[in-house]
Protein backbone atom coordinates (compact mmCIF):
# COMPACT_ATOMS: atom_id res chain seq x y z
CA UNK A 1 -16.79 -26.22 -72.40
CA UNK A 2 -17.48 -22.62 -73.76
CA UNK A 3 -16.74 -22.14 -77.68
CA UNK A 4 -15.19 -18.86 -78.82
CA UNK A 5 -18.64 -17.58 -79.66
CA UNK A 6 -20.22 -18.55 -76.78
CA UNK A 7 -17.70 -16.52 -74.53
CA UNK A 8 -18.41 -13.69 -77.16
CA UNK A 9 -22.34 -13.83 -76.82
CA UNK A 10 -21.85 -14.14 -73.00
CA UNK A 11 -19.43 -11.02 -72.07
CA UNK A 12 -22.00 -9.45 -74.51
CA UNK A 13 -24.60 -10.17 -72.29
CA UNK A 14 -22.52 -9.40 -69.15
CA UNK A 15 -22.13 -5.88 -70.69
CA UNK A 16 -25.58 -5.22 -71.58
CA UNK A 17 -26.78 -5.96 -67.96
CA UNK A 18 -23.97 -3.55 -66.52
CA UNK A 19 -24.76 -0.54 -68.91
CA UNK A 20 -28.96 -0.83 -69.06
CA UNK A 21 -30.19 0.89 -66.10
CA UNK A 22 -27.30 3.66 -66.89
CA UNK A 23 -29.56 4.19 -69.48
CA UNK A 24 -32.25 4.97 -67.28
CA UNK A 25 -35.80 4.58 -67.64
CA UNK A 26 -36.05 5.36 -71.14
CA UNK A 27 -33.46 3.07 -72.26
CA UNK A 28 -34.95 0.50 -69.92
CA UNK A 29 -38.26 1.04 -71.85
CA UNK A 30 -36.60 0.78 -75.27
CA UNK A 31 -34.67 -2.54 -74.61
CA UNK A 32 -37.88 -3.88 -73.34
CA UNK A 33 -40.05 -3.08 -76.15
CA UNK A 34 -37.75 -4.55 -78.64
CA UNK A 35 -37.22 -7.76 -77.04
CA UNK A 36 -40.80 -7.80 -76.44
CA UNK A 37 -41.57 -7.25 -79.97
CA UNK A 38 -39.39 -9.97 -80.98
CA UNK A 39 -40.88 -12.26 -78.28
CA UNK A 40 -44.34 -12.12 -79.69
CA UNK A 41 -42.75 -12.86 -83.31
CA UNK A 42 -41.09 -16.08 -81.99
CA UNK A 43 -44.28 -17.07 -80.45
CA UNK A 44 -46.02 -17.58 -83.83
CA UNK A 45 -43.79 -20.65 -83.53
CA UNK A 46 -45.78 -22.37 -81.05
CA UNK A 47 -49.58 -23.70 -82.08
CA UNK A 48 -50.74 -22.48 -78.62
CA UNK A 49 -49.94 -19.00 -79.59
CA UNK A 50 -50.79 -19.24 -83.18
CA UNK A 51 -54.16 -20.17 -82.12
CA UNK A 52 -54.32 -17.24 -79.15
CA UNK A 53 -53.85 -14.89 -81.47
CA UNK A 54 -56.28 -15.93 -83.90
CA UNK A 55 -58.44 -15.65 -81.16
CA UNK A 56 -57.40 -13.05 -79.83
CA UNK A 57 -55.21 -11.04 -82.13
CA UNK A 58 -51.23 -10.40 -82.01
CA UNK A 59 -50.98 -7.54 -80.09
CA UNK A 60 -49.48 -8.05 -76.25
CA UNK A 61 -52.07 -6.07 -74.89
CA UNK A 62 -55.14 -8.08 -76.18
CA UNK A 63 -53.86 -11.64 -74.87
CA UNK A 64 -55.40 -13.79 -71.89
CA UNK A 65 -53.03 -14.76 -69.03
CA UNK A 66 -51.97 -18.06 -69.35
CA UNK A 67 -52.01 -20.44 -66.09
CA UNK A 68 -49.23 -23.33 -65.53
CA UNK A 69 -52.71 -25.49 -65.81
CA UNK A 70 -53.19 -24.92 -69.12
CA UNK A 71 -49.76 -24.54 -70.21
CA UNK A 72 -48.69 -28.42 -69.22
CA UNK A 73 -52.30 -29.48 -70.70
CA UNK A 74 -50.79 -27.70 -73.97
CA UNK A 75 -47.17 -28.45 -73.21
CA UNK A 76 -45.86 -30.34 -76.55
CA UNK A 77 -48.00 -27.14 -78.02
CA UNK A 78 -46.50 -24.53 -76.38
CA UNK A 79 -43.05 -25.09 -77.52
CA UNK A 80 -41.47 -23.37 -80.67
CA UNK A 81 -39.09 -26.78 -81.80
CA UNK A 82 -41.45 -29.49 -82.30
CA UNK A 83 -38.95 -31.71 -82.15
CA UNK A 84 -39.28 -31.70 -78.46
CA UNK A 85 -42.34 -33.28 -76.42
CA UNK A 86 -43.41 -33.54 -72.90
CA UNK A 87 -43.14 -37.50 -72.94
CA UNK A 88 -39.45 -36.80 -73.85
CA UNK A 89 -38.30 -34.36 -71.34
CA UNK A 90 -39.78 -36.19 -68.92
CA UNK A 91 -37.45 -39.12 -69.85
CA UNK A 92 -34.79 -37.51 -69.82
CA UNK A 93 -35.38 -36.12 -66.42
CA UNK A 94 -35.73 -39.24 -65.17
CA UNK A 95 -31.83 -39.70 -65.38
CA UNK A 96 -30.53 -38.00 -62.28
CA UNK A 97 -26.94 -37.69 -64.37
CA UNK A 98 -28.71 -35.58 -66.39
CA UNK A 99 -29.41 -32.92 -64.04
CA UNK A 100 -28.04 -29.58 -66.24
CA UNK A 101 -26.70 -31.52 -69.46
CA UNK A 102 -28.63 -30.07 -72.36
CA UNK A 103 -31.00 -30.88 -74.23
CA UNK A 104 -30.33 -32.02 -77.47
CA UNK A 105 -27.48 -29.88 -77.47
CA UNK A 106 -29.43 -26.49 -77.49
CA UNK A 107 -32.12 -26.35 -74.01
CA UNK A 108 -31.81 -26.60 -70.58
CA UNK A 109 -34.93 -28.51 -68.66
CA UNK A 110 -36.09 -28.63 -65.24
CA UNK A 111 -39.29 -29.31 -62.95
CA UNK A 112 -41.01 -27.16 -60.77
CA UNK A 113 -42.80 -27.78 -57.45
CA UNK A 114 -46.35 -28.52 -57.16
CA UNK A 115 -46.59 -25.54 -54.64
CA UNK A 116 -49.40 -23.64 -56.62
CA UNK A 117 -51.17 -27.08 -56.87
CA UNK A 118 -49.78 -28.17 -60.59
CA UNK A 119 -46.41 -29.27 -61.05
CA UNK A 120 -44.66 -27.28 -64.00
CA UNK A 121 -42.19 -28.69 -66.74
CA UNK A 122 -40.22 -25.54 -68.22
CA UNK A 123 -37.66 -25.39 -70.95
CA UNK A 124 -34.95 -22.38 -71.44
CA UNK A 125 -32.88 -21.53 -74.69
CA UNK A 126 -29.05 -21.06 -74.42
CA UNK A 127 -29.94 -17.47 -74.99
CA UNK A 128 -32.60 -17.25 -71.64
CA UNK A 129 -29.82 -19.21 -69.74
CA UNK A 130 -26.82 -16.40 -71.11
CA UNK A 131 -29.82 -13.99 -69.79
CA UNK A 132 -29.91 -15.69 -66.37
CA UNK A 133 -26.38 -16.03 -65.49
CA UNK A 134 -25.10 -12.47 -67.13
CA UNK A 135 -28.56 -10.93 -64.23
CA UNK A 136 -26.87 -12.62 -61.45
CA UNK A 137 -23.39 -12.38 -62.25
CA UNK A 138 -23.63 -8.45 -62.96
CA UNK A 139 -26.39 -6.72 -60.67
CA UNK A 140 -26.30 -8.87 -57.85
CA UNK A 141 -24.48 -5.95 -55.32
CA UNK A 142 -20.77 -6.63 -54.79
CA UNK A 143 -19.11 -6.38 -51.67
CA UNK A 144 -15.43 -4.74 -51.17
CA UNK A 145 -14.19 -8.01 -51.96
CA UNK A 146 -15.99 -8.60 -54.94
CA UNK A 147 -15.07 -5.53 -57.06
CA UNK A 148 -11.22 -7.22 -56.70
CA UNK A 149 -12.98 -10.61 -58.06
CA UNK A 150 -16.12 -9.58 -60.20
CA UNK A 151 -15.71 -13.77 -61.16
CA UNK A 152 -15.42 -14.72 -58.09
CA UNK A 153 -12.23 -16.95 -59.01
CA UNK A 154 -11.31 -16.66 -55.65
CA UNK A 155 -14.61 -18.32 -53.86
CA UNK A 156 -15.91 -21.56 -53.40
CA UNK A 157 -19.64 -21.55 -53.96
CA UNK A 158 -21.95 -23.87 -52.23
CA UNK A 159 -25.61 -24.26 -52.85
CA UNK A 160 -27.25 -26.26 -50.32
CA UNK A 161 -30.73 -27.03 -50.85
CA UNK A 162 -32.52 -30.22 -53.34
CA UNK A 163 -29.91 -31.63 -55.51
CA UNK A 164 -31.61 -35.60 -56.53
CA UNK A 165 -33.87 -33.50 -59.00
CA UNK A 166 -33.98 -31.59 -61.98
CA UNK A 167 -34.93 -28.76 -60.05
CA UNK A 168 -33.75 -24.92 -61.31
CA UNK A 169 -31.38 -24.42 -59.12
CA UNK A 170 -29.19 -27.50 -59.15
CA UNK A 171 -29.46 -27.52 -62.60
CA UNK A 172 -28.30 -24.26 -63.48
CA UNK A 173 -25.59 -25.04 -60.82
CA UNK A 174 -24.99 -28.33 -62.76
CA UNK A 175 -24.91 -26.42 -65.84
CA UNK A 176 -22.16 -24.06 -65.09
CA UNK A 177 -19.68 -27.22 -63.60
CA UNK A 178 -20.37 -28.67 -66.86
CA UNK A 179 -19.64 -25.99 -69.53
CA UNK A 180 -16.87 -23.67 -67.10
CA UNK A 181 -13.57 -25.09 -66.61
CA UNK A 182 -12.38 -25.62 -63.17
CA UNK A 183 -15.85 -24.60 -61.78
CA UNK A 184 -16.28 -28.06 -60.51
CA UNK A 185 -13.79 -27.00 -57.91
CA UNK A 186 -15.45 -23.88 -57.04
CA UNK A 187 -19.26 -24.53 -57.05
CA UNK A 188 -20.76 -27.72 -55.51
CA UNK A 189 -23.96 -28.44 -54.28
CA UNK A 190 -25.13 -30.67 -51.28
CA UNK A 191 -28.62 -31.80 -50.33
CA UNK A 192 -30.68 -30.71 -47.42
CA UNK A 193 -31.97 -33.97 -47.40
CA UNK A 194 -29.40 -35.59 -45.99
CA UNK A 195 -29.08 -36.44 -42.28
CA UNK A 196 -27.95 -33.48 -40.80
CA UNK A 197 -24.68 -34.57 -38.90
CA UNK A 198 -23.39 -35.53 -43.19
CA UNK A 199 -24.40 -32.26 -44.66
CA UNK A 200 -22.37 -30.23 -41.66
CA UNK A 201 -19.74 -32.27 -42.21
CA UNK A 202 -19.51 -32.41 -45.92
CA UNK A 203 -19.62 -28.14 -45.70
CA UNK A 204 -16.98 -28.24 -43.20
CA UNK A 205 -14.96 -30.12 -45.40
CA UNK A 206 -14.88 -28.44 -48.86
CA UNK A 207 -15.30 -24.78 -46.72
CA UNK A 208 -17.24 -22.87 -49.16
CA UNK A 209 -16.39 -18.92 -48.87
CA UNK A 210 -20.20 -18.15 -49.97
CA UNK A 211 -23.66 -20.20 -49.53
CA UNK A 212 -26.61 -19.93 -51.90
CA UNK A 213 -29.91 -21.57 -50.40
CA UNK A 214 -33.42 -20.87 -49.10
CA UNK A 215 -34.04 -18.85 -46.02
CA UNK A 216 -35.25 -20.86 -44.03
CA UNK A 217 -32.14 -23.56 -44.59
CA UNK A 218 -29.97 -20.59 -43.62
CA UNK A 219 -31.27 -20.73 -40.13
CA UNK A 220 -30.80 -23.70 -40.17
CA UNK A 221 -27.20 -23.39 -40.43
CA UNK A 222 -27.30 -20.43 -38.23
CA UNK A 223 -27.74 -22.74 -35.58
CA UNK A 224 -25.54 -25.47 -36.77
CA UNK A 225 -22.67 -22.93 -36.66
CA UNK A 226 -23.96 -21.23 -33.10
CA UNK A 227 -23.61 -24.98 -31.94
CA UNK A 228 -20.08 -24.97 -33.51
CA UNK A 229 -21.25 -27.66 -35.34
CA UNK A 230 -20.33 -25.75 -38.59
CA UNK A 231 -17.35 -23.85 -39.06
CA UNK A 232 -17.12 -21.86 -42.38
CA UNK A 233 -15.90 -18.66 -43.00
CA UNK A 234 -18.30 -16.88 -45.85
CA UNK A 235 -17.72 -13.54 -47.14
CA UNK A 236 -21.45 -14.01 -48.33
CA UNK A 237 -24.40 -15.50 -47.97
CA UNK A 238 -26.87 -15.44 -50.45
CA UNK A 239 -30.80 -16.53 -49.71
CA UNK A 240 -33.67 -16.95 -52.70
CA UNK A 241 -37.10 -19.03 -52.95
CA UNK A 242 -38.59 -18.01 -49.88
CA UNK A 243 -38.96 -14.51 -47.97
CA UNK A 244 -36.02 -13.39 -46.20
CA UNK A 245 -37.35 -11.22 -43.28
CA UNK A 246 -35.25 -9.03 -41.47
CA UNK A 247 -35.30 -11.29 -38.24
CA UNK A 248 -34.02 -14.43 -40.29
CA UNK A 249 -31.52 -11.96 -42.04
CA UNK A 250 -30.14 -10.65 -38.43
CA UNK A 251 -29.82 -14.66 -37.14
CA UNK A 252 -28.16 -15.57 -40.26
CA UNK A 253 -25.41 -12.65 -39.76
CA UNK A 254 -25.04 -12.74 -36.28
CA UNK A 255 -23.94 -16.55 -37.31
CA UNK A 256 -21.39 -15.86 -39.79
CA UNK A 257 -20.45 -12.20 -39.60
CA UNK A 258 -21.01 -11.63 -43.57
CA UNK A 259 -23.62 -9.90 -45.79
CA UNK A 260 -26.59 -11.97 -46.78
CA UNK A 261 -28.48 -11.05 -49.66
CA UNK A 262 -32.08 -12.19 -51.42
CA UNK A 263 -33.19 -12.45 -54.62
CA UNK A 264 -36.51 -13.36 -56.12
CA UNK A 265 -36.59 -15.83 -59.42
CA UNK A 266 -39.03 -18.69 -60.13
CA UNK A 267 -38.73 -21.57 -62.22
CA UNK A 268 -40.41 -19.57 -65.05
CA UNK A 269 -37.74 -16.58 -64.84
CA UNK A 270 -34.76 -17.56 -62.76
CA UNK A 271 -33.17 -13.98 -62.00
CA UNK A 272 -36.26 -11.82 -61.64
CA UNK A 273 -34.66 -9.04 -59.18
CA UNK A 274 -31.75 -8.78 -57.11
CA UNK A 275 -31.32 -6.71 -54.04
CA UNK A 276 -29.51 -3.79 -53.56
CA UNK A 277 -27.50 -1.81 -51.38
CA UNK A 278 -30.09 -0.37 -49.50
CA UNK A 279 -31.89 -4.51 -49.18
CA UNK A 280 -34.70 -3.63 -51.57
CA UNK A 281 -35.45 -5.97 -54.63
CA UNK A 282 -35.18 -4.75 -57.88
CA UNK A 283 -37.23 -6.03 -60.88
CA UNK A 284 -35.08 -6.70 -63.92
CA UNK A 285 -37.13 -5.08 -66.35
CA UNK A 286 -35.67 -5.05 -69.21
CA UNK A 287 -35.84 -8.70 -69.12
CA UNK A 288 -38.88 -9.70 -67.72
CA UNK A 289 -42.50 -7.96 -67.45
CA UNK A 290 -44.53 -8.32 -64.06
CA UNK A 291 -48.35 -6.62 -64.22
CA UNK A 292 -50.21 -6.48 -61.03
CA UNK A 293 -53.73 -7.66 -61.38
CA UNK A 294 -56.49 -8.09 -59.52
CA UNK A 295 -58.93 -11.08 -59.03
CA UNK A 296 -60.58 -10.24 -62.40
CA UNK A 297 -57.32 -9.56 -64.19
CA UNK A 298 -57.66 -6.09 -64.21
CA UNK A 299 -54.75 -3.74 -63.50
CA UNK A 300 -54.01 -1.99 -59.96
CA UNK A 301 -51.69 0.86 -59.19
CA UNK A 302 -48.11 0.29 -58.36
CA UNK A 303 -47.95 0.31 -54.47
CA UNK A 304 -50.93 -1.37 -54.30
CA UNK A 305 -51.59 -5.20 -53.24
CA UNK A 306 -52.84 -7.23 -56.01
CA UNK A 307 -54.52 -10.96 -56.17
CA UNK A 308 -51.85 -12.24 -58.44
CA UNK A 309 -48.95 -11.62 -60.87
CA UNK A 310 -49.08 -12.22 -64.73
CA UNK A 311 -45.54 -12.93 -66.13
CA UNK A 312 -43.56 -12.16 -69.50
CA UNK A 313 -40.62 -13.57 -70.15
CA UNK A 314 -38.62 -11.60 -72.85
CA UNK A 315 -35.83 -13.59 -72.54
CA UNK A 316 -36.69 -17.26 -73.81
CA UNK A 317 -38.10 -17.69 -77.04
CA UNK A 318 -38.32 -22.21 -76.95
CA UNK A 319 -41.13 -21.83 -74.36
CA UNK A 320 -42.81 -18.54 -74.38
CA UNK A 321 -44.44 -16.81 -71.71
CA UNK A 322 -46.84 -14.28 -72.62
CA UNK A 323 -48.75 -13.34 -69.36
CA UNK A 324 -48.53 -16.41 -67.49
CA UNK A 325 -50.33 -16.29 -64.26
CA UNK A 326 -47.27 -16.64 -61.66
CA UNK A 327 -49.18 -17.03 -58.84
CA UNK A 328 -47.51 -14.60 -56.85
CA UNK A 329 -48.63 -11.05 -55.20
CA UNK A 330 -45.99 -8.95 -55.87
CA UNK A 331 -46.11 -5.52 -54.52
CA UNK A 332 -44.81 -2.37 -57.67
CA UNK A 333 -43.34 0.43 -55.49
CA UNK A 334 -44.39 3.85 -56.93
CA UNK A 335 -41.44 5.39 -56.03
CA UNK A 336 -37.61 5.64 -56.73
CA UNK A 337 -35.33 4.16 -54.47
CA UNK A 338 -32.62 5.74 -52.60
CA UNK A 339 -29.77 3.78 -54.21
CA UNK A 340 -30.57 5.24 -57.58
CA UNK A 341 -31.26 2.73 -59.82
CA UNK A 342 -34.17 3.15 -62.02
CA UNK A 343 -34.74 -0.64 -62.01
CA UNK A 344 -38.50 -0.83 -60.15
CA UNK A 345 -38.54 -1.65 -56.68
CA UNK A 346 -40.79 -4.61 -55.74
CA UNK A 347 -42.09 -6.45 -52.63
CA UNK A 348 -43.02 -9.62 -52.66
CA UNK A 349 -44.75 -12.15 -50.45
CA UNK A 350 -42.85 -15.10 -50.44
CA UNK A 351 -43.53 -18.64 -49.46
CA UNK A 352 -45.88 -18.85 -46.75
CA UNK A 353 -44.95 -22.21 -45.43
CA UNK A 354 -43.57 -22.58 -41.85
CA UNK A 355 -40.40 -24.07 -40.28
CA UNK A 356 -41.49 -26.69 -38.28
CA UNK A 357 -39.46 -27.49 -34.57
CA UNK A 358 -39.88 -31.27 -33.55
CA UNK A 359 -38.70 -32.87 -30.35
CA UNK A 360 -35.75 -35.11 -31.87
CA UNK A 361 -34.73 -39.10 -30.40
CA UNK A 362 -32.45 -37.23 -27.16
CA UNK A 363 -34.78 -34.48 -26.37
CA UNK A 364 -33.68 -31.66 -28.35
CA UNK A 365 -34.87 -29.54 -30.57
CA UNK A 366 -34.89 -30.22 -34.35
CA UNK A 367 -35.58 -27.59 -37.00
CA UNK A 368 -37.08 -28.97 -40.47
CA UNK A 369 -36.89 -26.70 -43.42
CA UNK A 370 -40.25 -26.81 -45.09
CA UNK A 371 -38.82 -26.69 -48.41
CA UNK A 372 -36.87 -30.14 -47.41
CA UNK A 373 -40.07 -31.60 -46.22
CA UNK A 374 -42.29 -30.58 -49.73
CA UNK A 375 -39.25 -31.89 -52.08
CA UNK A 376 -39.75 -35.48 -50.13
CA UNK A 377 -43.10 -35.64 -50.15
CA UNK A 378 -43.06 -34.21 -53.87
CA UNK A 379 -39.79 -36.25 -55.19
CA UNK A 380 -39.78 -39.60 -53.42
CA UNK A 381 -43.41 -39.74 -52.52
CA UNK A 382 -44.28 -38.43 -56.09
CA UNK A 383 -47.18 -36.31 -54.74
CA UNK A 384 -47.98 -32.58 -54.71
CA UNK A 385 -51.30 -32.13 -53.97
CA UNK A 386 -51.14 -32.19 -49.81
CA UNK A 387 -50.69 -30.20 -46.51
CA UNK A 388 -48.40 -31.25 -43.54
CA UNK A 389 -49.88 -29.85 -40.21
CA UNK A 390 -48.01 -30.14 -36.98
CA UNK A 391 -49.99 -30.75 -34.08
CA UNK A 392 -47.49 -30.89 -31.01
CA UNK A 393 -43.51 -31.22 -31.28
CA UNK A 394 -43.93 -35.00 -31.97
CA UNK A 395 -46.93 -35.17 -34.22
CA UNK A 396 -47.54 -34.77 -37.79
CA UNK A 397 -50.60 -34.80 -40.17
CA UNK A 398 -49.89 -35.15 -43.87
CA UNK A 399 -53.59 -34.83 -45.35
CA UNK A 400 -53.04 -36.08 -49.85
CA UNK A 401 -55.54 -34.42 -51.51
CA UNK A 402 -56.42 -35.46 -54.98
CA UNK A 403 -57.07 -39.18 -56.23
CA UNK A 404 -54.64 -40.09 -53.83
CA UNK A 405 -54.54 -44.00 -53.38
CA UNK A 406 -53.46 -46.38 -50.82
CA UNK A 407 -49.92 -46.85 -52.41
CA UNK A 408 -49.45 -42.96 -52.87
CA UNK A 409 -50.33 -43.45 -48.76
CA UNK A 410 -48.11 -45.99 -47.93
CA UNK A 411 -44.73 -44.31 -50.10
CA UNK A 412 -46.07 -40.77 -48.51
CA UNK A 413 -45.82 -42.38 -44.70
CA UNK A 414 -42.50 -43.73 -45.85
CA UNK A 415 -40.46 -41.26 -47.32
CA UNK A 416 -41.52 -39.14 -44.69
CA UNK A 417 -40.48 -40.88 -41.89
CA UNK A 418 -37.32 -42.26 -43.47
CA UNK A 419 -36.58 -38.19 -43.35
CA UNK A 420 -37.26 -37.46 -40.17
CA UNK A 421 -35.23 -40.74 -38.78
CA UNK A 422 -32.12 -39.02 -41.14
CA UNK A 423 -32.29 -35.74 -39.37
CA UNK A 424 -32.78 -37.47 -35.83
CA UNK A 425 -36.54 -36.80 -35.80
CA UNK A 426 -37.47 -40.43 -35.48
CA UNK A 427 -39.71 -40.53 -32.92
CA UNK A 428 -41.99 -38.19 -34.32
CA UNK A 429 -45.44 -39.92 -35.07
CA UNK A 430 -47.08 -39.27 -38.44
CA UNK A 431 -50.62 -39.24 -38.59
CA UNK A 432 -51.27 -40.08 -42.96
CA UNK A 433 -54.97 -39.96 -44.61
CA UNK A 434 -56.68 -38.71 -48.04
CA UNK A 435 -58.52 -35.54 -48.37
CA UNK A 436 -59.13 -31.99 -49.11
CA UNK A 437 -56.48 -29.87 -47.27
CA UNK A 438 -58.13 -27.04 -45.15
CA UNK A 439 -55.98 -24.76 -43.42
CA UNK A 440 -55.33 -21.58 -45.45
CA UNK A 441 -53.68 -18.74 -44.54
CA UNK A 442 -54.28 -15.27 -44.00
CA UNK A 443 -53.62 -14.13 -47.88
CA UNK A 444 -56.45 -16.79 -49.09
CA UNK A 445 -53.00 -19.01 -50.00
CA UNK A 446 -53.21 -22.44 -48.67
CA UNK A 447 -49.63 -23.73 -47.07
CA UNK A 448 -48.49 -26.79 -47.15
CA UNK A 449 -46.54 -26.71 -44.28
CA UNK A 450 -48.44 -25.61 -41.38
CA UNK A 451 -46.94 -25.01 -37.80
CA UNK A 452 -49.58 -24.96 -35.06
CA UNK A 453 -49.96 -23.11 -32.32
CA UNK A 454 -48.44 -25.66 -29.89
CA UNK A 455 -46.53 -26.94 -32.93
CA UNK A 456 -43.56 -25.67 -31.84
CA UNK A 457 -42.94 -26.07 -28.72
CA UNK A 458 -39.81 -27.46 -29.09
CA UNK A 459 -38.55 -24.30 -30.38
CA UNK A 460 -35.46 -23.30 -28.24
């Protein structure tokens, strides 16, 4: 439960993120300049840092990016408490109970995917979480209803996406049930990996008034509620982790007849930019700093595509990120946007893995989220290094790259299946060997979820 001064630091946070961009660029400019000022001073907490800027010196401007490679090779090193270590975090996340407890009283933890080929381990300060929370509770864009219930004490929140983990999401929905009272009543969250008939049920049951998830779950449930096998009644629907294109966005409200919104976070920032009004993103820059770079790390113009995105987080000071190579080509607009904020506008390409349509055991057509598929292969089959190919609406090739072994194999093939049997997929035939994954996409990205041409077929 909140203490007095926690409630105090948080509403003070609330209010900063409502007033900022009324102070327009400049003010923008000045919040962000202290805070990264302050930043680099924590950072001479870390050895990783002490030693970068030996190298280096202490200015922003003269430092390296940083990849999630080397930061997990230099993980116990990175951190500003050395009272913490990767061997211990990683016992603690092996408690599922723990998912969104702190830390020794004071951090949050979680894991990211493998999806940029090295699973990340990532720690947040109370103060990075207040950051978080006070971003999405302030500039996501309210609808009619919302300016009545800015804390949403009226709504029941679901989250539907991978809750066996100590994943961001569920944990910072984990975190709030645990410190809020009576949030466990209003926010719940419910796995995707479920069989499907359970996880339609289980919604219509505790009817949520507003869903949080990935895109391509959403259309999921689009058809699950087209089928009138789900009946909610959202006034929102709100869609992060993947792109959101405008097709998936006009399925989705055609389904439920409410606004759905996107936002884009990571496991390294959670509330990067929220859409507004006018469904552009909008980079939270007085928090966080994104430079556009291209394959040699050198700058490009805003509006201009770039190889990849360095990152600066300005908000947690336990793990600092000082130009951390996100991985991500995000897209600086060089111009103002119509609603009038003076937050940047950004584009982003998103997740380039597919939704995959199998033929299911009675001849129909089965959708598979490919985020569901990577957290099996990733969380049961304890592997990240892979690509799953479809090859017709009842084949699948799962090619482990790596040093994977016959066991890694054999618990791959398994968990897999044991999926697709829970979401009435069993028939499906799974084709499992070691190698280098080779189809890459059209942005030089290689997928790991990879629809063929014939693939899907079964798509009604």
């Amino acid at each position: 439960m909140l203490t007095s001064a926690e409630l105090w630091h948080a509403g003070a946070r609330a209010l900063d993120a409502g007033l900022a961009p009324w102070s327009g660029g400049q003010g923008l400019a000045a919040r962000r300049q202290r805070r990264l000022a302050a930043l680099m001073r924590a950072a001479e907490g870390s050895a990783l840092y002490r030693e970068r800027f030996e190298r280096h010196g202490a200015c922003f401007e003269s430092q390296p990016p940083l990849s999630r490679r080397e930061l997990m090779a230099r993980f116990d090193d990175s951190l500003t408490d050395r009272s913490l270590t990767l061997a211990g975090l990683q016992a603690f996340m092996r408690a599922p109970e723990r998912i969104g407890l702190p830390v020794d009283g004071r951090y949050t933890v979680w894991q990211s995917s493998g999806s940029s080929g090295e699973p990340g381990v990532f720690v947040q300060d109370e103060a990075a979480m207040g950051v978080y929370e006070a971003l999405e509770a302030v500039r996501r864009v309210p609808s009619a209803r919302r300016w009545m219930d800015p804390a949403l004490l009226t709504e029941r929140i679901a989250f539907v996406g991978a809750t066996g983990g100590h994943f961001a999401s569920i944990a910072a929905v984990q975190r709030l049930r645990h410190r809020i009272p009576g949030m466990t009543r209003r926010l719940q969250g419910f796995s995707f990996l479920q069989p499907r008939q359970q996880l339609m049920a289980a919604l219509n049951a505790w009817r949520p008034t507003i869903v949080a998830t990935y895109p391509t779950a959403a259309l999921m449930l689009a058809e699950a509620a087209q089928r009138g096998e789900l009946r909610l009644e959202l006034s929102e629907l709100w869609t992060g982790g993947e792109a959101l294109t405008e097709g998936m966005r006009d399925v989705i409200v055609r389904a439920f007849g409410c606004p759905v919104w996107a936002s884009y976070g990571a496991s390294e920032f959670l509330a990067l930019a929220c859409e507004c009004a006018h469904r552009r993103l909008h980079l939270n820059c007085d928090w966080a700093i994104l430079e556009q770079v291209d394959r040699h790390g050198r700058p490009v113009p805003d509006g201009t595509p770039c190889h990849t995105t360095w990152l600066t987080n300005l908000a947690n000071h336990a793990q600092p990120l000082i130009r951390y190579d996100l991985g991500d080509r995000v897209r600086i607009a060089g111009h103002a946007c119509a609603c009038g904020s003076p937050l940047p506008v950004i584009e982003v390409e998103g997740r380039i893995d597919d939704s995959l349509w199998v033929t299911g055991a009675h001849g129909h057509a089965v959708r598979l989220p490919p985020l569901a598929l990577t957290t099996v292969i990733e969380d049961d089959a304890g592997w990240s290094d892979f690509q799953l190919v479809q090859h017709g609406p009842r084949l699948l090739e799962l090619t482990l790259g790596g040093a994977a072994d016959a066991a890694t194999t054999r618990r791959s093939r398994q968990a897999l299946a044991a999926y697709l049997r829970s979401q009435g997929a069993g028939g499906v035939r799974l084709a499992v060997h070691c190698g280098e994954p080779s189809m890459v996409g059209h942005s030089g990205k290689r997928p790991r979820v990879v629809a063929s041409a014939t693939g899907n077929a079964a798509c009604p």
